[in-house]
Structures are given as C-alpha cells and as structure tokens.
C-alpha atoms as a PDB file:
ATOM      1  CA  UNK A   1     -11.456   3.335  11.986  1.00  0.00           C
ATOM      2  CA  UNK A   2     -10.264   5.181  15.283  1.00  0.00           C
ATOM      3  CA  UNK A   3      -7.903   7.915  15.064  1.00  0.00           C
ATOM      4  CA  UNK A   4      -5.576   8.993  17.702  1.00  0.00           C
ATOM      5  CA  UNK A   5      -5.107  12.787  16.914  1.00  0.00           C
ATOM      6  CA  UNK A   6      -1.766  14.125  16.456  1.00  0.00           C
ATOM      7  CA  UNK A   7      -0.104  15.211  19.454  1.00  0.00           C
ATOM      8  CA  UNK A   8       3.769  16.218  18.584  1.00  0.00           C
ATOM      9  CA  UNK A   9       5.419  15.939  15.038  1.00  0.00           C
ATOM     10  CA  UNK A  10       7.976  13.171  16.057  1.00  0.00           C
ATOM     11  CA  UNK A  11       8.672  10.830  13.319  1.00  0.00           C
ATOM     12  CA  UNK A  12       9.967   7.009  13.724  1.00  0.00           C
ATOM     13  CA  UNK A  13      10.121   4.422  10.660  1.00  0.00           C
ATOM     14  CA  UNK A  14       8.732   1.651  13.210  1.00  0.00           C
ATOM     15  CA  UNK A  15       4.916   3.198  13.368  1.00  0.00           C
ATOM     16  CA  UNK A  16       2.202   2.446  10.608  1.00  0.00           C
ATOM     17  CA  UNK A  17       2.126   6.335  10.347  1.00  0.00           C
ATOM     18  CA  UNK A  18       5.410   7.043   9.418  1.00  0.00           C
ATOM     19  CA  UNK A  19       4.913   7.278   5.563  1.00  0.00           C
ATOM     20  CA  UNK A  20       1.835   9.612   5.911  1.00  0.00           C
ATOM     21  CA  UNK A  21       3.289  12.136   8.387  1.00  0.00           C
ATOM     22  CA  UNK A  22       6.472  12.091   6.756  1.00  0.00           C
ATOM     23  CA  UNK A  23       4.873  13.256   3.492  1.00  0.00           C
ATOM     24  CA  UNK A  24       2.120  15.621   5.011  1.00  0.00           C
ATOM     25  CA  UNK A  25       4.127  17.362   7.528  1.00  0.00           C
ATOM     26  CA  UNK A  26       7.085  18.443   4.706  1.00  0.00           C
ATOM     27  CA  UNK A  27       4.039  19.083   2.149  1.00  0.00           C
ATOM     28  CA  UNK A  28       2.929  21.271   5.412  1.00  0.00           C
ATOM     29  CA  UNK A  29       5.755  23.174   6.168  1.00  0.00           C
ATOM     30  CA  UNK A  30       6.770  23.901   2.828  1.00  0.00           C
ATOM     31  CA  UNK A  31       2.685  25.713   2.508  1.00  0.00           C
ATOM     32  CA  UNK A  32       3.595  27.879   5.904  1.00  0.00           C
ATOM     33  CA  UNK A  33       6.281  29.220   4.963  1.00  0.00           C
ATOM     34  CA  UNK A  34       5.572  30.334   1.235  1.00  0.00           C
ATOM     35  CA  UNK A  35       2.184  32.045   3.542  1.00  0.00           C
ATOM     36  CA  UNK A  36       4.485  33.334   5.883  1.00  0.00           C
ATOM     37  CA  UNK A  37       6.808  35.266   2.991  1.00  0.00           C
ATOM     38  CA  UNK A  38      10.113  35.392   4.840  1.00  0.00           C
ATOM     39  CA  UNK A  39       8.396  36.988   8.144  1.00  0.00           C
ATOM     40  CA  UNK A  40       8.985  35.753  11.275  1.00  0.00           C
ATOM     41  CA  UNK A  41       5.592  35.979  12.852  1.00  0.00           C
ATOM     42  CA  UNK A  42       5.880  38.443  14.750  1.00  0.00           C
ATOM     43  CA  UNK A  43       2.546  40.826  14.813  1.00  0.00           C
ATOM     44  CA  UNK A  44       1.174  38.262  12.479  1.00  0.00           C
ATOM     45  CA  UNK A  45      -2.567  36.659  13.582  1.00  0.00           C
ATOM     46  CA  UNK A  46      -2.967  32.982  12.806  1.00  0.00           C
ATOM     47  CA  UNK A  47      -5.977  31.234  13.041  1.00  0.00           C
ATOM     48  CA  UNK A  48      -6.014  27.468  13.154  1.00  0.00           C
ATOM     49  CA  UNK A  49      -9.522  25.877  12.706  1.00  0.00           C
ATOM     50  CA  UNK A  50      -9.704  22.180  13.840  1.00  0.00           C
ATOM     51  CA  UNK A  51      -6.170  22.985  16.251  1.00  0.00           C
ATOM     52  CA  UNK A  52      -6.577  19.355  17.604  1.00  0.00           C
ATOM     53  CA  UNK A  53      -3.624  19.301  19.900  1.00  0.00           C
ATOM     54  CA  UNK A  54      -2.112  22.494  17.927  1.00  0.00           C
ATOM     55  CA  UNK A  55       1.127  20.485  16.506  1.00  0.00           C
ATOM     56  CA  UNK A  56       1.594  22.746  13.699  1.00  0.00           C
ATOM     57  CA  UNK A  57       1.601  26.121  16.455  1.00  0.00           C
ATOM     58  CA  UNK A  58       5.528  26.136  16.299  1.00  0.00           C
ATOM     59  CA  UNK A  59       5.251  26.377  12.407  1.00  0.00           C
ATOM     60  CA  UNK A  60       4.332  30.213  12.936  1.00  0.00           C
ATOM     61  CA  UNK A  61       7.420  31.455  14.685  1.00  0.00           C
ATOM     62  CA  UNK A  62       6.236  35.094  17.236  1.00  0.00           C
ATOM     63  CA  UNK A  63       2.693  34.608  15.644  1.00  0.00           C
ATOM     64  CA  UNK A  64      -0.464  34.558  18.361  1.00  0.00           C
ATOM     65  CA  UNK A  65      -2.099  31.280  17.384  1.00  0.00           C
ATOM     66  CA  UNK A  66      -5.302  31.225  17.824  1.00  0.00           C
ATOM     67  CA  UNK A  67      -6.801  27.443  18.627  1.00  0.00           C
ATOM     68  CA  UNK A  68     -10.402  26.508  17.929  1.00  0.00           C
ATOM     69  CA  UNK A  69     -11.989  23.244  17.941  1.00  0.00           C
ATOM     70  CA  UNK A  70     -15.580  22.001  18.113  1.00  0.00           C
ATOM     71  CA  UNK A  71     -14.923  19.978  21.702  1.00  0.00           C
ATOM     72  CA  UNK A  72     -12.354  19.588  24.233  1.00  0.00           C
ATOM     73  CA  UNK A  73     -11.584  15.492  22.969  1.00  0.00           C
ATOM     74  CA  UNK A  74      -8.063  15.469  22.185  1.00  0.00           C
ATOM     75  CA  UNK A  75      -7.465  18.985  21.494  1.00  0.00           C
ATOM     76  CA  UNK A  76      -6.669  22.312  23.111  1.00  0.00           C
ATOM     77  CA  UNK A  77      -8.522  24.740  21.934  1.00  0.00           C
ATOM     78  CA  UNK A  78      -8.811  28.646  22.897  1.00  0.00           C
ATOM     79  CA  UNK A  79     -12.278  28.332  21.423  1.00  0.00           C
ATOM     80  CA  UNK A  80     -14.925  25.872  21.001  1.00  0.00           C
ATOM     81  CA  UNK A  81     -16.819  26.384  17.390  1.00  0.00           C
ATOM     82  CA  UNK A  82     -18.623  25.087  14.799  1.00  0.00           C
ATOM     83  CA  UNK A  83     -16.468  24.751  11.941  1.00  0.00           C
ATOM     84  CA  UNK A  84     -18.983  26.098   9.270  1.00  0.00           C
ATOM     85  CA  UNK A  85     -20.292  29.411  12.533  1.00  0.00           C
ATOM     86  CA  UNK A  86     -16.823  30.523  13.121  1.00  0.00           C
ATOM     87  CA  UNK A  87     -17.244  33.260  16.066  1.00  0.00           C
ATOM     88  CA  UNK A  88     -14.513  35.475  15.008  1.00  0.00           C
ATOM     89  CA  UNK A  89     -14.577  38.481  12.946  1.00  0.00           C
ATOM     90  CA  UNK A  90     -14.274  39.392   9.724  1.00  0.00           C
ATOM     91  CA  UNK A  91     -10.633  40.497   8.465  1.00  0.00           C
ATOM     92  CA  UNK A  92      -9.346  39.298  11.804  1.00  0.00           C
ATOM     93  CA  UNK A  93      -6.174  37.026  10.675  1.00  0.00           C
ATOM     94  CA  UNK A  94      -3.551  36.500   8.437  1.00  0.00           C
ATOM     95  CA  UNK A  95      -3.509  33.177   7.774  1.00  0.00           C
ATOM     96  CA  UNK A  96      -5.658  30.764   8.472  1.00  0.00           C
ATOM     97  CA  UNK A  97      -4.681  27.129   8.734  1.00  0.00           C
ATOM     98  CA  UNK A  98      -7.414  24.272   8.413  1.00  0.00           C
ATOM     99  CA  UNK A  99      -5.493  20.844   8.139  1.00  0.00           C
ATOM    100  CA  UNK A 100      -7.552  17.609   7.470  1.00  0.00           C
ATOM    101  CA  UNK A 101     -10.331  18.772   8.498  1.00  0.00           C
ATOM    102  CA  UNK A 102     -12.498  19.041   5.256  1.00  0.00           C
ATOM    103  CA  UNK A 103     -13.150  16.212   5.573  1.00  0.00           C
ATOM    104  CA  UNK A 104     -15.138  16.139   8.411  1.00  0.00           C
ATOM    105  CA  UNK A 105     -17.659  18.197   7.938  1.00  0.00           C
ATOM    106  CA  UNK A 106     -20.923  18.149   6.070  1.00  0.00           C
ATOM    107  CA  UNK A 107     -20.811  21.691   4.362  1.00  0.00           C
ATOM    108  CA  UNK A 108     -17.311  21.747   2.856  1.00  0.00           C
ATOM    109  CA  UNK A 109     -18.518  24.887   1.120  1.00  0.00           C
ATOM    110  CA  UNK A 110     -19.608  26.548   4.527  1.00  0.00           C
ATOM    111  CA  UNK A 111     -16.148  25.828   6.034  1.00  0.00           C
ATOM    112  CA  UNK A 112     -13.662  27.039   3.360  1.00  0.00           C
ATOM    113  CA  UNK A 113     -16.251  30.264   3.121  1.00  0.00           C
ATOM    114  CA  UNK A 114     -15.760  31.153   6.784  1.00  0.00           C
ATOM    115  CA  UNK A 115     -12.240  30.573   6.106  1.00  0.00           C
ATOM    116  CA  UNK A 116     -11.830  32.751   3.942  1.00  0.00           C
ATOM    117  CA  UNK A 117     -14.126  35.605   5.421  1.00  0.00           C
ATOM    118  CA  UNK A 118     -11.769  35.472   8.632  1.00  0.00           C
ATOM    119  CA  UNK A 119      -8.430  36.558   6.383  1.00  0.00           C
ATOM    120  CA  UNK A 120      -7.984  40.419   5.897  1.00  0.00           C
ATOM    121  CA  UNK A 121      -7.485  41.670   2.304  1.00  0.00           C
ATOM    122  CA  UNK A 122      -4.062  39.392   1.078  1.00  0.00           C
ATOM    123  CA  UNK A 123      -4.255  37.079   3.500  1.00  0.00           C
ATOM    124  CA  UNK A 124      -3.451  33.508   3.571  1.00  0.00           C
ATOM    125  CA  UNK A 125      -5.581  30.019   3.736  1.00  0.00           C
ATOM    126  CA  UNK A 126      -3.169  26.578   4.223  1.00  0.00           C
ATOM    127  CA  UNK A 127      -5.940  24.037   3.917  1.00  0.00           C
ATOM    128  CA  UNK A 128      -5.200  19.899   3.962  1.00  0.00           C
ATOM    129  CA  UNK A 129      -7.732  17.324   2.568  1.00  0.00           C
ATOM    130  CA  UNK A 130      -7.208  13.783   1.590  1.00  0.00           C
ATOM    131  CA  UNK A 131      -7.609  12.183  -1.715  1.00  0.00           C
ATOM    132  CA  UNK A 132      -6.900   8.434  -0.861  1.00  0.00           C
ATOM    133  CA  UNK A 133      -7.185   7.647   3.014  1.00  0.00           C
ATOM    134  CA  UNK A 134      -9.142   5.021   4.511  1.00  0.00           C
ATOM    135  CA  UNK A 135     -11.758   5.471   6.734  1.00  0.00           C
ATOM    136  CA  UNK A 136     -11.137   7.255  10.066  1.00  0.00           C
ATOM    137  CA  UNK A 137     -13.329   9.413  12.968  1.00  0.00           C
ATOM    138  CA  UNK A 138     -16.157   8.047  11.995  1.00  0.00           C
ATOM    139  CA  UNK A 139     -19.216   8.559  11.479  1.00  0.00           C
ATOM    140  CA  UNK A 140     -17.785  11.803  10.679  1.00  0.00           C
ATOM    141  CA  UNK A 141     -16.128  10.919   7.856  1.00  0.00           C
ATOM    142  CA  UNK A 142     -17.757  12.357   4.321  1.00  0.00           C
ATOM    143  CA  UNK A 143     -15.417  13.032   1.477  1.00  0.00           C
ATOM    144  CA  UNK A 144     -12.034  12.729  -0.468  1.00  0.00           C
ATOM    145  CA  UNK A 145     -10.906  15.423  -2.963  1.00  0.00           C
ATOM    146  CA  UNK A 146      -9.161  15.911  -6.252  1.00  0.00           C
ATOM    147  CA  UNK A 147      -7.119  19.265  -6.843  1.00  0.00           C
ATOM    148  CA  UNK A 148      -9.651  20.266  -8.698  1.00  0.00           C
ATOM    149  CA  UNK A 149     -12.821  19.764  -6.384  1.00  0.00           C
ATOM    150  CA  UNK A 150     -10.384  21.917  -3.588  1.00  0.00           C
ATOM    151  CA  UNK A 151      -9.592  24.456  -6.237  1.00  0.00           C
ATOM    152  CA  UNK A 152     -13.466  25.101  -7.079  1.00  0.00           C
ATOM    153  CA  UNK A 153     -14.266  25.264  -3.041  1.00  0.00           C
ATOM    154  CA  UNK A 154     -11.166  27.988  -2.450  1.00  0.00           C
ATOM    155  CA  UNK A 155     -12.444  29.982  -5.582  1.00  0.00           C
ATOM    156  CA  UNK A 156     -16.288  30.132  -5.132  1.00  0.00           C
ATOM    157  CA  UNK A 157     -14.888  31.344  -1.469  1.00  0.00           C
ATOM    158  CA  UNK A 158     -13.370  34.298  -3.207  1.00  0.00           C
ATOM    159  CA  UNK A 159     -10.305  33.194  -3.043  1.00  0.00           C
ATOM    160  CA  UNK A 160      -7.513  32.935  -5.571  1.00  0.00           C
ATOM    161  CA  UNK A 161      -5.475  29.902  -5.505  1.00  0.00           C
ATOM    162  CA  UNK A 162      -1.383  29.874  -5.006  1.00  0.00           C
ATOM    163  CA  UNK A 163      -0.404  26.422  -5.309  1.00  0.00           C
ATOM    164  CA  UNK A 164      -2.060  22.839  -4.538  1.00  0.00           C
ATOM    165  CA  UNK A 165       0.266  20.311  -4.017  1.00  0.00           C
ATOM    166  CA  UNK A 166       0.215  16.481  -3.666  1.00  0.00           C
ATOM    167  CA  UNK A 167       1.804  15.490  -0.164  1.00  0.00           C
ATOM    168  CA  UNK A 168       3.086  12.933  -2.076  1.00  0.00           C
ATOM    169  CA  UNK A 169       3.316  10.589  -5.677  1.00  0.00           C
ATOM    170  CA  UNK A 170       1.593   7.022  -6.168  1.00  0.00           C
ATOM    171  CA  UNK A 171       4.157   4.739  -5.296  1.00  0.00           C
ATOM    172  CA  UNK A 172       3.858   6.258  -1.516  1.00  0.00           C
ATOM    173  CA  UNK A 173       0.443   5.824  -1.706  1.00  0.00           C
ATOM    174  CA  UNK A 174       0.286   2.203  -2.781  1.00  0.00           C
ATOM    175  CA  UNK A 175       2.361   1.786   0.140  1.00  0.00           C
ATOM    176  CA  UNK A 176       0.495   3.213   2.698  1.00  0.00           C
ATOM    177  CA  UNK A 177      -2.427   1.290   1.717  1.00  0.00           C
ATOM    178  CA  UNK A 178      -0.833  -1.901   1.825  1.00  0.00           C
ATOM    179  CA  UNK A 179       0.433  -1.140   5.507  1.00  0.00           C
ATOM    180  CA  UNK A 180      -3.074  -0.322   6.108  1.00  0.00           C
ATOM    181  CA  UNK A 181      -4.381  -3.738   5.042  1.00  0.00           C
ATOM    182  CA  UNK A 182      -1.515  -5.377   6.839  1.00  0.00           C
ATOM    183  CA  UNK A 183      -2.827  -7.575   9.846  1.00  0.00           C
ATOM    184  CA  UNK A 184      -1.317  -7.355  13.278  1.00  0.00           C
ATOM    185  CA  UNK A 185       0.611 -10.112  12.983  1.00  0.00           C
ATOM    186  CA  UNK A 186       2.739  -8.774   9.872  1.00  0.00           C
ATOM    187  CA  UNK A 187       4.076  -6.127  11.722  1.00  0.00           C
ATOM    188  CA  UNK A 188       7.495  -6.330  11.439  1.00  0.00           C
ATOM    189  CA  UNK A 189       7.157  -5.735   8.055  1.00  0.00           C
ATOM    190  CA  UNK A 190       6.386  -2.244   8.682  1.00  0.00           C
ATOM    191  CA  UNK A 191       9.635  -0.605   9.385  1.00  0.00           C
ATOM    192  CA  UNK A 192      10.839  -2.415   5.844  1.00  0.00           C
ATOM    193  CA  UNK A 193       8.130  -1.033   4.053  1.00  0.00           C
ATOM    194  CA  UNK A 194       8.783   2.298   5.542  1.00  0.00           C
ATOM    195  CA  UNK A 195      12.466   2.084   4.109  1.00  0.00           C
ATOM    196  CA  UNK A 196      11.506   1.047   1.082  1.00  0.00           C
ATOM    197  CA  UNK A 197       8.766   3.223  -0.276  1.00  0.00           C
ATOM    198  CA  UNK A 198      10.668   6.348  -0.691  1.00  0.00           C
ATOM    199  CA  UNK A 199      13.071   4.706  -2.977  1.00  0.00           C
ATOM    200  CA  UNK A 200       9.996   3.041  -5.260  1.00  0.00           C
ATOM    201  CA  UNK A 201       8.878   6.884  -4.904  1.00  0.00           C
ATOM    202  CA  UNK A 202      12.394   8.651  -6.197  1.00  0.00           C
ATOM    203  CA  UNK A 203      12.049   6.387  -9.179  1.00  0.00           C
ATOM    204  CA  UNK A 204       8.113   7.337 -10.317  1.00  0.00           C
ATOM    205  CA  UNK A 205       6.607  10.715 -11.616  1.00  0.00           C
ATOM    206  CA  UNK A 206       3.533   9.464 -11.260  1.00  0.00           C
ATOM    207  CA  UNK A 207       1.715  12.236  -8.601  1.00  0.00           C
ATOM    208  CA  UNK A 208      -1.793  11.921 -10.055  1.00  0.00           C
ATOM    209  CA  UNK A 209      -2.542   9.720  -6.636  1.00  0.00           C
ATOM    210  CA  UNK A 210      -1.577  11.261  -3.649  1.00  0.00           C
ATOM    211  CA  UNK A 211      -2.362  10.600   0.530  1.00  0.00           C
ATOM    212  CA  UNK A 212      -3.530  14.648   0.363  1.00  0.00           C
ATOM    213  CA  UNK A 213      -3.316  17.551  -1.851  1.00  0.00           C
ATOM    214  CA  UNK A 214      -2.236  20.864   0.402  1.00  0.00           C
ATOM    215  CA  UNK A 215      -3.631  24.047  -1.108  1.00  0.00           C
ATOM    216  CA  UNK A 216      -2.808  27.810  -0.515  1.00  0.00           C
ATOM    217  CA  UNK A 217      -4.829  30.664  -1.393  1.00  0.00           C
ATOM    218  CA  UNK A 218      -5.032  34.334  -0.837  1.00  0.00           C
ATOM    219  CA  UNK A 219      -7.948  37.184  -0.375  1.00  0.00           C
ATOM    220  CA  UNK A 220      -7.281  39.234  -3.101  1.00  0.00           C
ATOM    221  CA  UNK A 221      -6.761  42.787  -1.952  1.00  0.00           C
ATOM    222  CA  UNK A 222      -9.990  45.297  -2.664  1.00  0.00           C
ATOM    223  CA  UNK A 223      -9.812  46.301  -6.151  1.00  0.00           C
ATOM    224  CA  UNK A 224      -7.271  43.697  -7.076  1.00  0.00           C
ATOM    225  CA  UNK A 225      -8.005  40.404  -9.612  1.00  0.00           C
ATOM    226  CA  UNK A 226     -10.263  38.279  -8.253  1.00  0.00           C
ATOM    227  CA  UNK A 227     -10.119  34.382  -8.249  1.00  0.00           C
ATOM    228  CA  UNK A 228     -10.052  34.108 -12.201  1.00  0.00           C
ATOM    229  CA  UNK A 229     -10.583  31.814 -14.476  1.00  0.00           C
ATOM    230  CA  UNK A 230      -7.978  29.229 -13.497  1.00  0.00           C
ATOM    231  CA  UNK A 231      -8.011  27.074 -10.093  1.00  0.00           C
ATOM    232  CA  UNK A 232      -5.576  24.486 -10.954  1.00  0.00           C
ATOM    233  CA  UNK A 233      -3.241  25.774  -8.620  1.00  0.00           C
ATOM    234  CA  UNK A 234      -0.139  23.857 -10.744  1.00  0.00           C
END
C-alpha cells in the first residue's frame, strides 16, 4: 500500500484518514507536552528523526527543530541520515521525536539506541509505532509492536520508560480496518463511519488493541536509577 506522507495536521471527517490522525495526533500532543514540562521551547534542542514533511515542528513552541530524513521524497529535511548512523553527537538534544518510523527499519534496536545516545542526561524520547495497521511504504515495511516489545527496545537503550499509551481503544480500531477494506465505490460511507466510531469508542474500555502505542522515555541523569525492572510504562 502507498502512503502519501503527512504534510499539515488538518483534520476532515470526509477522508479515510480521519479516525487514525484524529487519535495519533491527540495521543501525540499529549506525549510533547508532558516532554516539554511546562517550557516553552525556548533554548530547548529537538531532534526529529524521520521529519517527513516536519508536521509535528509547531508542537515545540521557540525550540530549534532539527529535521533529518534518509532522502529528500516527501520530506524536508536539514539532514539526510541513516536512521540506525545518526551523524549527530552525543548529548546533543533534548528531546528527540521519532514518529512511525519503527517501523521501517530493519534494526529497531539500532534506531531507538541512537535515539537515545543523542538525548543529554534527562532528556526526552517521543517515539510512535503501530500495533494494528495495514500494510504501507512498502517493501519497507517490517514490524508491529505491543507495549511491551517498545518497552524492552526503550530499556535495553538505557532508557527508563514514562508512559506508553494506546492512540486509541478497539472499537476505533475495528473501525479503521473496516474503512480500510471498504472498496471505492462505498465511499460515502466513510464520513458515517467517521461519526460513528467515537461513540462505539466512549462506550468500550477495551484498549488492549490499539492503531499505535506512543511511548516516552527519559536518559536517566549520571548516577541516577537506571531503566529498572519495570517497562510497562502503565
């Protein structure tokens, strides 16, 4: 499946993507600002690795955004990298955001460690994956994640997890896939669907399935606990 990347955060209840941007980019926000701790941004260094068309820049407030990507194909990069050979240095940023990218690479492990060896001691990571999403930029296209399988990346990176979120619960899931698997011709169904889903969703608890999990997760300070024990992240 072909993927457009995301250009501007501009929602509209008539597009197939509605349901999935609508939960991600709240999920998101809600990540950035817990990072950002009531700062505005100012002084602060923000790396974001995979910037695609950098539609989360404005997230950061006064923060220099750095953008790197690995080409110049719908994105606007400041740097062309290798995801898993970052060419920054160590300790150089204080938060680094890496949003659905996991996915796409072969080395998960490689990725989240460079990551992580970019922040400076209590630094921030924001990192998006997808648990249930179908197909998409291929043939670079290699895994889905549970909480758990994030949480055991951030901490064998060092890091010690905040929070990891779903994006969403099941009922908005079961939705989106069922828009996915609607054929052309049942479009106008769409924009009902659309309506519809977050009312199914208000009345289940059910968050076990989920579009994406969003994780946070800090550098511990030198001398300070390390990841621990627990990566659940709840």
């Amino acid at each position: 499946m072909a993927t457009q990347r995301l250009q501007q955060r501009r929602l509209s209840r008539l597009r197939r993507d509605y349901l999935t941007y609508r939960a991600l980019w709240a999920a998101l926000g809600s990540a950035v600002q817990a990072a950002l701790a009531g700062r505005s941004g100012a002084g602060l260094v923000v790396v974001d690795v995979g910037c695609g068309e950098r539609p989360y820049a404005d997230l950061f407030g006064a923060a220099w955004c750095i953008g790197l990507d690995r080409s110049l194909d719908g994105a606007r990069p400041d740097i062309l990298a290798d995801a898993s050979r970052l060419p920054l240095a160590t300790g150089c940023a204080d938060i680094v955001l890496c949003t659905q990218v996991v996915e796409h690479v072969p080395d998960p492990a490689a990725l989240v460690a460079e990551c992580a060896r970019l922040l400076r001691p209590g630094g921030q990571l924001v990192l998006s994956g997808p648990f249930w999403w179908p197909m998409h930029e291929e043939p670079h296209d290699y895994l889905r994640f549970t909480r758990h399988g994030l949480a055991l990346l951030l901490g064998e990176a060092g890091l010690r997890v905040q929070a990891i979120e779903p994006d969403c619960g099941a009922m908005t899931a079961a939705v989106v896939a069922l828009i996915e698997a609607l054929p052309r011709r049942a479009a106008p169904l769409i924009p009902l669907l659309n309506l519809v889903a977050p009312l199914l969703q208000a009345g289940s608890s059910d968050r076990r399935s989920t579009l994406n999990w969003v994780a946070r997760a800090m550098l511990p300070p030198p001398g300070g606990p390390g990841p621990g024990p627990d990566h659940h992240g709840r």
